[in-house]
C-alpha atoms as a PDB file:
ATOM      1  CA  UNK A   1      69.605 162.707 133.364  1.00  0.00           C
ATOM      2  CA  UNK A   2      71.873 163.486 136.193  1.00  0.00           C
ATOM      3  CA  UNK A   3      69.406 162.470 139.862  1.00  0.00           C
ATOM      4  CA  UNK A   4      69.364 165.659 140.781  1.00  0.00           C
ATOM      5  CA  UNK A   5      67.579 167.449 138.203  1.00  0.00           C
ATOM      6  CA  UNK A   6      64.881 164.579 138.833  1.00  0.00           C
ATOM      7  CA  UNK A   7      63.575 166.531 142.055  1.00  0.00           C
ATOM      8  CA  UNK A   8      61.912 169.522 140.286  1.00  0.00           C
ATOM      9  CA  UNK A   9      60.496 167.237 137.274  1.00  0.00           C
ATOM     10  CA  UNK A  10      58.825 165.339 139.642  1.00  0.00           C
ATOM     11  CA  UNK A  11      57.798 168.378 141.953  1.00  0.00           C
ATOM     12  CA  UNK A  12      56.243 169.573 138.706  1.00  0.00           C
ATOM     13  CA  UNK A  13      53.930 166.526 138.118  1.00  0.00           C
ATOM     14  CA  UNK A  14      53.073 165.800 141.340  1.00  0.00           C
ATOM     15  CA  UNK A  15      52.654 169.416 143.631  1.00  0.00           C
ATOM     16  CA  UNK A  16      48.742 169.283 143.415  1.00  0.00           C
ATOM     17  CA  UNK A  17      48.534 166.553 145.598  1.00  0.00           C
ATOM     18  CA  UNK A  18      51.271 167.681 148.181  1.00  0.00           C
ATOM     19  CA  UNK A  19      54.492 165.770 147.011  1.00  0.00           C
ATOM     20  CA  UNK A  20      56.784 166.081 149.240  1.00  0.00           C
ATOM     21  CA  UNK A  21      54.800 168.096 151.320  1.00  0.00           C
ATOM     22  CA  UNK A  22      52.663 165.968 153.157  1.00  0.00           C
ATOM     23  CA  UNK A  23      52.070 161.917 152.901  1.00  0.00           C
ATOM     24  CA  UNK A  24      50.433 160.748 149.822  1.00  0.00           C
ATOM     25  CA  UNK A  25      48.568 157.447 150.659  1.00  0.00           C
ATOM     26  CA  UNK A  26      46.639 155.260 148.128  1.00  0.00           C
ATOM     27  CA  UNK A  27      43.840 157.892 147.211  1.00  0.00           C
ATOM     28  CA  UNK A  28      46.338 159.394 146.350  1.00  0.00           C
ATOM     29  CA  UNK A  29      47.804 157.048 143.809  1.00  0.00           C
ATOM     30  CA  UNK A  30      44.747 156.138 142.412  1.00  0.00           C
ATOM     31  CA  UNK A  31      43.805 159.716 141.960  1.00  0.00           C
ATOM     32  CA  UNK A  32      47.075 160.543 139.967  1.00  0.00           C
ATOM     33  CA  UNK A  33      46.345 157.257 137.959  1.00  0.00           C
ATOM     34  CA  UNK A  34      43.382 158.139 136.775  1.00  0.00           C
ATOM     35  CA  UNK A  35      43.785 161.941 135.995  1.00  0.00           C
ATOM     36  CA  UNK A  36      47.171 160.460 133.826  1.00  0.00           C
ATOM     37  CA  UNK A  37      45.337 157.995 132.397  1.00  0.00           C
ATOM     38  CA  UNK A  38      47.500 155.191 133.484  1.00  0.00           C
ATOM     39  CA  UNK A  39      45.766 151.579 134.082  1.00  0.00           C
ATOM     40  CA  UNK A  40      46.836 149.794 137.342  1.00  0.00           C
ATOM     41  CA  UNK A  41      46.752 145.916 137.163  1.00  0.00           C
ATOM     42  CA  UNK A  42      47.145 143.920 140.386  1.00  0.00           C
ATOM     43  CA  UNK A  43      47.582 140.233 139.719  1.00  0.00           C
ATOM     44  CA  UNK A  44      50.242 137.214 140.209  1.00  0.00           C
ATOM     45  CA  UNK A  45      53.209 138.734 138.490  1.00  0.00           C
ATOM     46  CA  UNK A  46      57.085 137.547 138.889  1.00  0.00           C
ATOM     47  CA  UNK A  47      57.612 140.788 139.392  1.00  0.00           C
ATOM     48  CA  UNK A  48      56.667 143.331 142.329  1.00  0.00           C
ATOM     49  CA  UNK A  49      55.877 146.331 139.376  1.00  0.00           C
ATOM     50  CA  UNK A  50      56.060 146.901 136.236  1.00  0.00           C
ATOM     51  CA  UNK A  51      55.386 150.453 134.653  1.00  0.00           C
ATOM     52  CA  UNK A  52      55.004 149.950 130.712  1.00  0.00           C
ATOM     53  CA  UNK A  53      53.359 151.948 127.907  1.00  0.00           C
ATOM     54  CA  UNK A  54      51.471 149.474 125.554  1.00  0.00           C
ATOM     55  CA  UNK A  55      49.668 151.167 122.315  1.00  0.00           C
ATOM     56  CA  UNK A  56      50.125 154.568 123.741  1.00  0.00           C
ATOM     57  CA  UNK A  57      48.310 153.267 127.327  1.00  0.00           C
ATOM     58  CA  UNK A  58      50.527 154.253 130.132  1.00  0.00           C
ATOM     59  CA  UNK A  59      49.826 150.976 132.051  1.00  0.00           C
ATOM     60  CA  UNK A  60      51.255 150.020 136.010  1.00  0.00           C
ATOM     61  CA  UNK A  61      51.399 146.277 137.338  1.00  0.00           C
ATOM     62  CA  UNK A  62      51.248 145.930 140.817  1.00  0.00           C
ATOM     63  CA  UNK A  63      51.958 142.030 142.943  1.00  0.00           C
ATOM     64  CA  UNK A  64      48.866 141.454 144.345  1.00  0.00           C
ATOM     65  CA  UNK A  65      50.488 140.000 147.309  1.00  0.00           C
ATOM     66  CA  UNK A  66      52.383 143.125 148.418  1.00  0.00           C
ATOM     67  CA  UNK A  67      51.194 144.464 151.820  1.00  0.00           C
ATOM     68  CA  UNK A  68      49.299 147.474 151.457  1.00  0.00           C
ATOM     69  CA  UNK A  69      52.465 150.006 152.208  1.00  0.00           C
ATOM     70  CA  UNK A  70      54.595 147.390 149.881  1.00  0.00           C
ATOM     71  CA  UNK A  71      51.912 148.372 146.837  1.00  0.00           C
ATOM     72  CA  UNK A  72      52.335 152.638 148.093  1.00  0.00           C
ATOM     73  CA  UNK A  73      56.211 152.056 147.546  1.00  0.00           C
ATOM     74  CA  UNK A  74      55.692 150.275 144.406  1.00  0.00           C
ATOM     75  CA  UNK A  75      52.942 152.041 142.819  1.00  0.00           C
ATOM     76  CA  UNK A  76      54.738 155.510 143.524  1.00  0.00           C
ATOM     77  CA  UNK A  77      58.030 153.840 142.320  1.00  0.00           C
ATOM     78  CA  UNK A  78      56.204 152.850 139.143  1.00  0.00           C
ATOM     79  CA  UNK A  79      54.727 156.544 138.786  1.00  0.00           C
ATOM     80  CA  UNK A  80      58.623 158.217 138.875  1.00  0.00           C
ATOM     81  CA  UNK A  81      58.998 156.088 135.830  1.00  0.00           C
ATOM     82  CA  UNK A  82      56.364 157.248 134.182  1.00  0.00           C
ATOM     83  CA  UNK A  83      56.952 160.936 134.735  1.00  0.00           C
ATOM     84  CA  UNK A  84      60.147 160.312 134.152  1.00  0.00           C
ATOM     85  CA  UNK A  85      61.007 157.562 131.853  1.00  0.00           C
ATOM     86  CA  UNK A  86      58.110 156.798 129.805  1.00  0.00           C
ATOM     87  CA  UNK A  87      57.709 155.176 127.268  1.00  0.00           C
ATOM     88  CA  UNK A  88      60.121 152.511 128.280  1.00  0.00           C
ATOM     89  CA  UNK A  89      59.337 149.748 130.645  1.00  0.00           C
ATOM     90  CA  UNK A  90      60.341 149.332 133.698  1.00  0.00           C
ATOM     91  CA  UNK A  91      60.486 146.002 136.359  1.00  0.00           C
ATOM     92  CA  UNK A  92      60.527 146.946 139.792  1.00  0.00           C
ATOM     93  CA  UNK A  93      62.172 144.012 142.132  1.00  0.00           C
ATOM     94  CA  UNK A  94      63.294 144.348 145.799  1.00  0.00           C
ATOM     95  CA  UNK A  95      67.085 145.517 145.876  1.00  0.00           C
ATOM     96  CA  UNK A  96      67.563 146.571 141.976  1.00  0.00           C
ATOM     97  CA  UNK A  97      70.129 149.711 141.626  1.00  0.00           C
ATOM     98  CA  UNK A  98      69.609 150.968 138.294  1.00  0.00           C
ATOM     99  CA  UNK A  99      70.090 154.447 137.861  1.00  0.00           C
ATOM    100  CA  UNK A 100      66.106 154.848 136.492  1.00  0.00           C
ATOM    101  CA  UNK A 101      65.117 152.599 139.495  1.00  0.00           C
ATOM    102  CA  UNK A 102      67.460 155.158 141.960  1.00  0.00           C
ATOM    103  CA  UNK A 103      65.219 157.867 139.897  1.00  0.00           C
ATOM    104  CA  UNK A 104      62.093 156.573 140.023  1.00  0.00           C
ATOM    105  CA  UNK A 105      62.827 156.123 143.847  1.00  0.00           C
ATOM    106  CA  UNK A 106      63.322 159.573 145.048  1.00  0.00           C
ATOM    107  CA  UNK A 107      59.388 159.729 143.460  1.00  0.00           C
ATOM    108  CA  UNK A 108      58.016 156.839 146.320  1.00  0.00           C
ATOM    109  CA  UNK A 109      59.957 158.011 149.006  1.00  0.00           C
ATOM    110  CA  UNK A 110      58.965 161.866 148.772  1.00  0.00           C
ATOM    111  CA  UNK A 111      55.684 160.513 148.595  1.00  0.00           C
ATOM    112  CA  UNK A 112      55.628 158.570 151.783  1.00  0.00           C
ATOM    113  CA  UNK A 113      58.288 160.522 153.458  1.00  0.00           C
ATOM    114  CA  UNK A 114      57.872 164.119 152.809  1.00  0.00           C
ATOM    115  CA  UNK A 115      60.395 166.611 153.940  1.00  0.00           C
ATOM    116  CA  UNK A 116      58.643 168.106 156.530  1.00  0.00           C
ATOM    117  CA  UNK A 117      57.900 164.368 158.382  1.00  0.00           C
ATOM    118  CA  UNK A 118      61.397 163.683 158.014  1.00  0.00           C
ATOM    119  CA  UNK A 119      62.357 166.788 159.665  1.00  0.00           C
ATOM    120  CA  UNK A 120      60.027 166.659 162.539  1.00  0.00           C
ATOM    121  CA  UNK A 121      60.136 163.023 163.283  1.00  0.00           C
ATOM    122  CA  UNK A 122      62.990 160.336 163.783  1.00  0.00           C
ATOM    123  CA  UNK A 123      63.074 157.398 161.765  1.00  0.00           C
ATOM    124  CA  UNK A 124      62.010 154.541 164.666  1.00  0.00           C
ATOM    125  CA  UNK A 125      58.501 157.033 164.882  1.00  0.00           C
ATOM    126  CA  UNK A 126      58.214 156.947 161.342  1.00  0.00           C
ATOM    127  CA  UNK A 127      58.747 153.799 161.044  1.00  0.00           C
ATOM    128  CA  UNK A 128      56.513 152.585 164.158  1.00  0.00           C
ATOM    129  CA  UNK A 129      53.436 155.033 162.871  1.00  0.00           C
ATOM    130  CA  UNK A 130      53.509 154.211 158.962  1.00  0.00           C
ATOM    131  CA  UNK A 131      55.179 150.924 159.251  1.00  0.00           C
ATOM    132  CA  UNK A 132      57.849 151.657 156.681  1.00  0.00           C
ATOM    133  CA  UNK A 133      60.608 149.013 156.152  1.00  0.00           C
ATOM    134  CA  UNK A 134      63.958 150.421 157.079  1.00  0.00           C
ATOM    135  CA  UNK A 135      65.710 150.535 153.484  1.00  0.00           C
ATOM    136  CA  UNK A 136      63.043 153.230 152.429  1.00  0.00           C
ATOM    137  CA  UNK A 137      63.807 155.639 155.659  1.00  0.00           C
ATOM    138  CA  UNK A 138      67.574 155.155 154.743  1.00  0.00           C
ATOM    139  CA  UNK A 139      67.139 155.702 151.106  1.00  0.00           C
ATOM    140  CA  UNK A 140      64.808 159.222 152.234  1.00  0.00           C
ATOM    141  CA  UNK A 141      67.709 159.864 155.003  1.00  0.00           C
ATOM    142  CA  UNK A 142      70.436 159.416 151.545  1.00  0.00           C
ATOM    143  CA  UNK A 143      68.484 161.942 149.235  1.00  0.00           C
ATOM    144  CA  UNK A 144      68.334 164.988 152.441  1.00  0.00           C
ATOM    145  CA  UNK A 145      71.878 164.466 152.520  1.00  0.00           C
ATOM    146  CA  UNK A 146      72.625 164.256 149.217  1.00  0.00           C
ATOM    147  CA  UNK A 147      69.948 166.347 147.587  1.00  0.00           C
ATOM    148  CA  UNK A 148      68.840 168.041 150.342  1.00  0.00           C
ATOM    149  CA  UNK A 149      65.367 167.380 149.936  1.00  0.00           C
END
């Protein structure tokens, strides 16, 4: 699936809690979690994330030593895989390019970037306010270039 017909699938899924519209913080997340049934698991992992479906159980592993705004990019990372990829698995590591992770992507940093924030505010505010490491606000800066959103 070509990344820009992602935009609307995810839209879809996600516009009753504000995706995209406003930021979506870890209420959030654990709100969409439960209403899709998905179980989160935070533990030691060698992995940051890991969104799996095991015996029909759409199932999210989180590194319990992420920072708390390192678990909102990883846990809404893991969620654009499973609107959008499920039922495979997915790993999510610091500084993978896949095509699903580049997918699953545009999912975490709508969330934590929506369009109107990113409009109204420059990067070093966002940045200072939500404490967002800089590859994220470059990746959101890439996709309202590229798709405009």
């Amino acid at each position: 699936m070509p990344s820009n017909a992602v935009y609307p699938i995810i839209e879809k899924r996600l516009s009753r809690l504000g995706w995209n519209k406003r930021v979506l913080g870890a209420d959030d997340f654990d709100l969409f979690c439960h209403d899709e049934g998905i179980f989160v698991f935070e533990g030691q992992y060698k992995w940051d994330g890991l969104y799996i479906v095991r015996s029909g159980i759409p199932v999210i592993y989180i590194q319990q030593s992420l920072r708390p705004i390192e678990r909102l990019i990883v846990g809404w990372h893991e969620v654009g895989h499973h609107i959008l990829h499920a039922p495979e698995f997915f790993f999510y590591s610091y500084g993978r390019v896949s095509k699903a992770d580049y997918q699953a992507h545009i999912c975490a940093a709508c969330a934590l970037i929506p369009q109107p924030l990113y409009l109204k505010r420059s990067a070093y505010d966002i940045q200072e306010e939500y404490g967002y490491p800089s590859d994220l606000l470059r990746f959101r800066a890439r996709l309202f270039e590229t798709l405009g959103v």
